[in-house]
N, C-alpha and C. Protein backbone atom coordinates (compact mmCIF):
# COMPACT_ATOMS: atom_id res chain seq x y z
N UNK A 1 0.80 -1.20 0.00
CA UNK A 1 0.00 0.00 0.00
C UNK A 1 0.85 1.27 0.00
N UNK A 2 2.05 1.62 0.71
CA UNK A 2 2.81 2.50 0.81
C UNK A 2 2.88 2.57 -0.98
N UNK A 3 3.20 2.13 -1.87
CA UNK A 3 3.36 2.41 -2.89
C UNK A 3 2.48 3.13 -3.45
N UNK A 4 1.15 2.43 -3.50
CA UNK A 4 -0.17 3.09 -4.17
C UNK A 4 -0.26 4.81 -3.50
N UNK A 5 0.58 4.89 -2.54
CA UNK A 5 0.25 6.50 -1.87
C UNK A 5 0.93 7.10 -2.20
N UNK A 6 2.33 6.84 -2.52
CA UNK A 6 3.17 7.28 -3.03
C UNK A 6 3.43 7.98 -4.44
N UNK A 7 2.68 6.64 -5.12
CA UNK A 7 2.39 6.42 -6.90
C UNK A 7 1.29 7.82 -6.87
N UNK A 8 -0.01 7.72 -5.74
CA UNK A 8 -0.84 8.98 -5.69
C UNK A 8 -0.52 10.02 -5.52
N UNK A 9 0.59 10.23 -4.80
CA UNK A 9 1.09 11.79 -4.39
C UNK A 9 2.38 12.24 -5.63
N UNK A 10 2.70 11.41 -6.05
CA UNK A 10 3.15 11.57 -7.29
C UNK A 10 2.65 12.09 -8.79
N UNK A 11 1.03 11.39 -8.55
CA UNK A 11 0.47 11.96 -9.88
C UNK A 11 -0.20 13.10 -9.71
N UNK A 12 -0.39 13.20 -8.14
CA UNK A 12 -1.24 14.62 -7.71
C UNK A 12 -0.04 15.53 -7.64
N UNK A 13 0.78 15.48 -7.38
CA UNK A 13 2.21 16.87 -7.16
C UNK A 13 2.26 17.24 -8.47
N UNK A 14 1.75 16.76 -9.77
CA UNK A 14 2.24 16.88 -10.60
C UNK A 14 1.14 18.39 -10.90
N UNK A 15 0.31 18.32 -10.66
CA UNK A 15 -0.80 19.30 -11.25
C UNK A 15 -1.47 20.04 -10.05
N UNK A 16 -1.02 19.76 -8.32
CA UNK A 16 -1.88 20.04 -7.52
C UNK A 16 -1.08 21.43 -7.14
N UNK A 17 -0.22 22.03 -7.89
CA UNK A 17 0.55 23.48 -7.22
C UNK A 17 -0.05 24.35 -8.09
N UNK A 18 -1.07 24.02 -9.42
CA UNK A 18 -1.80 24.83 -10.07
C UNK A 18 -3.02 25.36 -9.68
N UNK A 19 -3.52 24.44 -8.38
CA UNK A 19 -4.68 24.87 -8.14
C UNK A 19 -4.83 25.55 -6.79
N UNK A 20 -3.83 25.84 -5.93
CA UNK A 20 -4.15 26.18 -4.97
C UNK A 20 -4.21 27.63 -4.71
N UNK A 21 -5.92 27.55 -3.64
CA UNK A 21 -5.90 28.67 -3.41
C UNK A 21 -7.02 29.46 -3.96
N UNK A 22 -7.92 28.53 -5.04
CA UNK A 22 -9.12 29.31 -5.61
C UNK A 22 -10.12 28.15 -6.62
N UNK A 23 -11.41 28.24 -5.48
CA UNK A 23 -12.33 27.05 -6.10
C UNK A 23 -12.33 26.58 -7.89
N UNK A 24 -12.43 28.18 -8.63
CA UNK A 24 -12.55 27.82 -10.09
C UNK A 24 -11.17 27.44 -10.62
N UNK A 25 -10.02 27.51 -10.27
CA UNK A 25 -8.79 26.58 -10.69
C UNK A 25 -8.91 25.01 -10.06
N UNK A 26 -9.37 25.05 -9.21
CA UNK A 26 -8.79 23.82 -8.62
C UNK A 26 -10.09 23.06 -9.37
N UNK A 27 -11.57 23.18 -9.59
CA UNK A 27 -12.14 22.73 -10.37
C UNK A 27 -11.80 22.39 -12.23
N UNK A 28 -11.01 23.76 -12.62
CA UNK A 28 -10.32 23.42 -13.89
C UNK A 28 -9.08 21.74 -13.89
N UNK A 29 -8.14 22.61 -12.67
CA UNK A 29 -7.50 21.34 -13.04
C UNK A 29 -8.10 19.49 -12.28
N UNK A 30 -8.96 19.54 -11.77
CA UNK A 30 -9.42 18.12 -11.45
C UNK A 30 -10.28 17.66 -13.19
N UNK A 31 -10.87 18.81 -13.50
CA UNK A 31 -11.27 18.17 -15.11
C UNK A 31 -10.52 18.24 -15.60
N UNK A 32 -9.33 18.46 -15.97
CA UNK A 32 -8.31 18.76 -16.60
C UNK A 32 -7.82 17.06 -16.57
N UNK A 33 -7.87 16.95 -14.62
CA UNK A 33 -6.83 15.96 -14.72
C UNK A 33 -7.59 14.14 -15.32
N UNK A 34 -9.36 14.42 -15.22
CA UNK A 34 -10.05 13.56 -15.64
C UNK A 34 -10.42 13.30 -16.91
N UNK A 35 -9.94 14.59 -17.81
CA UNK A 35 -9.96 14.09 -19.32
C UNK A 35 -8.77 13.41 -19.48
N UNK A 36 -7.67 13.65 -18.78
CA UNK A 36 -6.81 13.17 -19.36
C UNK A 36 -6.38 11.93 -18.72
N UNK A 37 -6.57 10.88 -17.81
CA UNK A 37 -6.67 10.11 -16.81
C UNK A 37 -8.29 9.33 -16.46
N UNK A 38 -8.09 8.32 -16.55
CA UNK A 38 -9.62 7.82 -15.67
C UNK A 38 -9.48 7.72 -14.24
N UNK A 39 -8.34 7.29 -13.57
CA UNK A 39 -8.32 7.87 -11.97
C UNK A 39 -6.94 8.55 -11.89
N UNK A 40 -7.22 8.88 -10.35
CA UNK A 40 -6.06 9.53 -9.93
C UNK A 40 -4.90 9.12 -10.04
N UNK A 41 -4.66 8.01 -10.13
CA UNK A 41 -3.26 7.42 -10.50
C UNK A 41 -3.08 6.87 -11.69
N UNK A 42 -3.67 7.27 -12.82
CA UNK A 42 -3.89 7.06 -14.29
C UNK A 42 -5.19 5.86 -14.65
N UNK A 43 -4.69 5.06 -15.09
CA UNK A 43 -5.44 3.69 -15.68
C UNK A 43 -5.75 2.96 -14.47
N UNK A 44 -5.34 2.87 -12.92
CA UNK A 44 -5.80 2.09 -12.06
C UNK A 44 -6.39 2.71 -10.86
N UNK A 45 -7.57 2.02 -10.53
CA UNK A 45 -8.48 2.21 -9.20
C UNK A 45 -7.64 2.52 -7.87
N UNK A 46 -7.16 3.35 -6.88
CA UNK A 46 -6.72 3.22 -5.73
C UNK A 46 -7.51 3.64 -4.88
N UNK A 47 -6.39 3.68 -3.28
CA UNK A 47 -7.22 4.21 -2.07
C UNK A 47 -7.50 6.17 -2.52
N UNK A 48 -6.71 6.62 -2.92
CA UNK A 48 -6.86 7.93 -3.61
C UNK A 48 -8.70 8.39 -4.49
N UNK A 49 -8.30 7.37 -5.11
CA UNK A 49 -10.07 6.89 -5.85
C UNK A 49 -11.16 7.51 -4.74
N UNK A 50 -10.80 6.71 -3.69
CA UNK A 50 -12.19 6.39 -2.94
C UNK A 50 -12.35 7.38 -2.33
N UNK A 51 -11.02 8.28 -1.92
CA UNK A 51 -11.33 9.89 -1.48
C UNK A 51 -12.02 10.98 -2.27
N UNK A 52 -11.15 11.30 -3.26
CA UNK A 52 -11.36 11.63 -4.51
C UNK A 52 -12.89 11.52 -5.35
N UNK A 53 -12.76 10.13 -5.39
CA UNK A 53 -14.38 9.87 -5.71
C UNK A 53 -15.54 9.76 -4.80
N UNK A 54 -15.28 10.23 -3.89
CA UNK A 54 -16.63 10.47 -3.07
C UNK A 54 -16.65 12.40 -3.15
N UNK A 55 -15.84 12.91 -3.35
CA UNK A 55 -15.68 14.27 -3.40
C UNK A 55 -16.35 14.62 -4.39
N UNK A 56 -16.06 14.11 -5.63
CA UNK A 56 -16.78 14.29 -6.93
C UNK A 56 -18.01 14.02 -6.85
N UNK A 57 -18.36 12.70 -6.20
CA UNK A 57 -19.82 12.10 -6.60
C UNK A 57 -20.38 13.11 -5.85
N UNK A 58 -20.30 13.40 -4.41
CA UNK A 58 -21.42 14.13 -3.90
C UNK A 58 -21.69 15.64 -4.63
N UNK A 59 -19.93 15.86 -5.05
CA UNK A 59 -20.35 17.87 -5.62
C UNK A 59 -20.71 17.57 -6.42
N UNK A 60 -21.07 16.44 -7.43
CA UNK A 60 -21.87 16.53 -8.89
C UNK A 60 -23.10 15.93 -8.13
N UNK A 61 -23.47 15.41 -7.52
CA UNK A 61 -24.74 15.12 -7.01
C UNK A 61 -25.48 16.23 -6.21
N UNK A 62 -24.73 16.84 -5.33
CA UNK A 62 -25.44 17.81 -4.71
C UNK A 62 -24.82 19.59 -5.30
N UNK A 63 -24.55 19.56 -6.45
CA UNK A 63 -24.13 20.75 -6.97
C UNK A 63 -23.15 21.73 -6.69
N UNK A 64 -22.37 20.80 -5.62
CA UNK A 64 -21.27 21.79 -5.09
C UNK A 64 -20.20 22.42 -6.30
N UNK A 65 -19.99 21.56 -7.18
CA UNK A 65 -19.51 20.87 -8.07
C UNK A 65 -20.14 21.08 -9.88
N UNK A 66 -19.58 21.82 -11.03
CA UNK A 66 -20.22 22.02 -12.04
C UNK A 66 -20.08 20.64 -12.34
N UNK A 67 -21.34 19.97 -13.23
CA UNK A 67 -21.62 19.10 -14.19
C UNK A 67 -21.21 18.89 -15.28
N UNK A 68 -19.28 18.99 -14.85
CA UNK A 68 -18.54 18.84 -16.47
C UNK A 68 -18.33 17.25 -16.97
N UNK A 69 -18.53 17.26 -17.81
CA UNK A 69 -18.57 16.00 -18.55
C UNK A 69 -17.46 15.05 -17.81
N UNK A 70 -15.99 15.46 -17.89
CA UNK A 70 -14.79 14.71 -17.28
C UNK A 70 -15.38 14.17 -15.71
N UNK A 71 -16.18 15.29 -14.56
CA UNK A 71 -16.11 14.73 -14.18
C UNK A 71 -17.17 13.28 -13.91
N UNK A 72 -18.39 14.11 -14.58
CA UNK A 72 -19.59 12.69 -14.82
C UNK A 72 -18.89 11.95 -14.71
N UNK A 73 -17.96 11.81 -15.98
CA UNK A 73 -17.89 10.38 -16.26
C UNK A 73 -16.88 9.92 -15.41
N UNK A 74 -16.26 10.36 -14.81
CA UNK A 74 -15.44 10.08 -13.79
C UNK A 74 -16.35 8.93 -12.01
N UNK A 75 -17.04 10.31 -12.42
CA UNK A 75 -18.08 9.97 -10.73
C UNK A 75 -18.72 8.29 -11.76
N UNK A 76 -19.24 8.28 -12.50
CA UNK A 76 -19.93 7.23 -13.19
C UNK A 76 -18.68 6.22 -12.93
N UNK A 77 -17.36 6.27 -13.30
CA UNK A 77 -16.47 4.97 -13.23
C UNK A 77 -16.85 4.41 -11.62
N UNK A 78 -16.45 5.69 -11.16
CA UNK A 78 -16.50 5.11 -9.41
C UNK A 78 -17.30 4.68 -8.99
N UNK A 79 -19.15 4.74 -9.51
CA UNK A 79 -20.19 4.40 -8.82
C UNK A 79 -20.24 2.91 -9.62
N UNK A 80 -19.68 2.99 -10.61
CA UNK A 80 -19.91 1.79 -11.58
C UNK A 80 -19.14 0.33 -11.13
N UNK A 81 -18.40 0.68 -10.08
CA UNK A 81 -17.82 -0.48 -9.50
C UNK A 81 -18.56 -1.31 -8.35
N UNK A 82 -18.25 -2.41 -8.18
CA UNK A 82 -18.91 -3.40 -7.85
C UNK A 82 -18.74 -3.10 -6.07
N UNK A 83 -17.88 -2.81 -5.82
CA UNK A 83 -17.39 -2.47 -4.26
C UNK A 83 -17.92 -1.76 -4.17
N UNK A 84 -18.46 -0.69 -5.13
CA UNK A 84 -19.28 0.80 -4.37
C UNK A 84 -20.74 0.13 -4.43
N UNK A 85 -21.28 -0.43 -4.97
CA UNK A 85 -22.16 -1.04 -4.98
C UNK A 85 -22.78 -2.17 -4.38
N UNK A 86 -21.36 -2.65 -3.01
CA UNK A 86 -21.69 -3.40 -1.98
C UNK A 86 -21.43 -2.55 -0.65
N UNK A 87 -20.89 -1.58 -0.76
CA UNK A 87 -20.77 -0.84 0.34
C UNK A 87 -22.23 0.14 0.40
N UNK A 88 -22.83 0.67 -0.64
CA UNK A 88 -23.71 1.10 -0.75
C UNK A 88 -25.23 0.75 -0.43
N UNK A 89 -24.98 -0.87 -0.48
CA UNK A 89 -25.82 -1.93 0.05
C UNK A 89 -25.87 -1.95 1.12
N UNK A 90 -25.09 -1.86 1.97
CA UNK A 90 -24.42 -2.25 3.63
C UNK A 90 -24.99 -0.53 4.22
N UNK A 91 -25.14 0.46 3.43
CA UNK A 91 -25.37 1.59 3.88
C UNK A 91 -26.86 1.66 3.90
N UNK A 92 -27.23 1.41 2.85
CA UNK A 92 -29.02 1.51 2.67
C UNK A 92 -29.37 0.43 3.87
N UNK A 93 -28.99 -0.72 3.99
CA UNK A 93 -29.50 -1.54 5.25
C UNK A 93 -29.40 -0.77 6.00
N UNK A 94 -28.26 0.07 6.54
CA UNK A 94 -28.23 0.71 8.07
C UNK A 94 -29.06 2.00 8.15
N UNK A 95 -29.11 2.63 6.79
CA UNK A 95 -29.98 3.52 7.14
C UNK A 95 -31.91 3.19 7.44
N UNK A 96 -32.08 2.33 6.40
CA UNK A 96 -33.84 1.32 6.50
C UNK A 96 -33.88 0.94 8.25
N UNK A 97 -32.55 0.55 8.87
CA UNK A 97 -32.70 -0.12 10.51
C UNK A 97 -33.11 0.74 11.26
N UNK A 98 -32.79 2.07 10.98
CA UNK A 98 -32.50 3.40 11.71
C UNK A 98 -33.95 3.86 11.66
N UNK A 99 -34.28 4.06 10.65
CA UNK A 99 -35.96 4.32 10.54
C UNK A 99 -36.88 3.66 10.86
């Protein structure tokens, strides 16, 4: 795992000194970095992902977040996986118990 964080802070140093400091850059370069990349660490899923992609899904879900195409389809890879879709399971049970 030390690697995969490493490999992450590597692909994020690369583009993350462009954005700091002002919502509409740092929104440019995360689409920026999703046209050009399907995750944060290029072609593969990490723990980075699951931060990352919960950030996206909710600001494109709850509008924090403009509805740019890169990142749709971005939030769409992440929801489209099978793990988000058993953890998501495990969540709807606990919330149905609660009520």
């Amino acid at each position: 795992m030390p690697g995969t964080i490493c490999l992450a802070r590597s692909h994020m140093a690369a583009f993350s000194h462009h954005a700091y400091g002002n919502y509409y850059r740092v929104v440019d370069v995360v689409d920026s970095k999703f046209q050009a990349d399907d995750y944060v660490c290029g072609k593969r899923f990490t723990m980075a992902d699951v931060y990352v992609g919960a950030q996206i899904v909710w600001g494109t879900q709850f509008d924090t977040l403009p509805k740019r195409d890169a990142l749709i389809a971005y939030a769409r890879r992440v929801t489209d996986r099978d793990a988000y879709h058993s953890a998501k399971a495990i969540d709807d049970r606990l919330i149905a118990a609660q009520s």
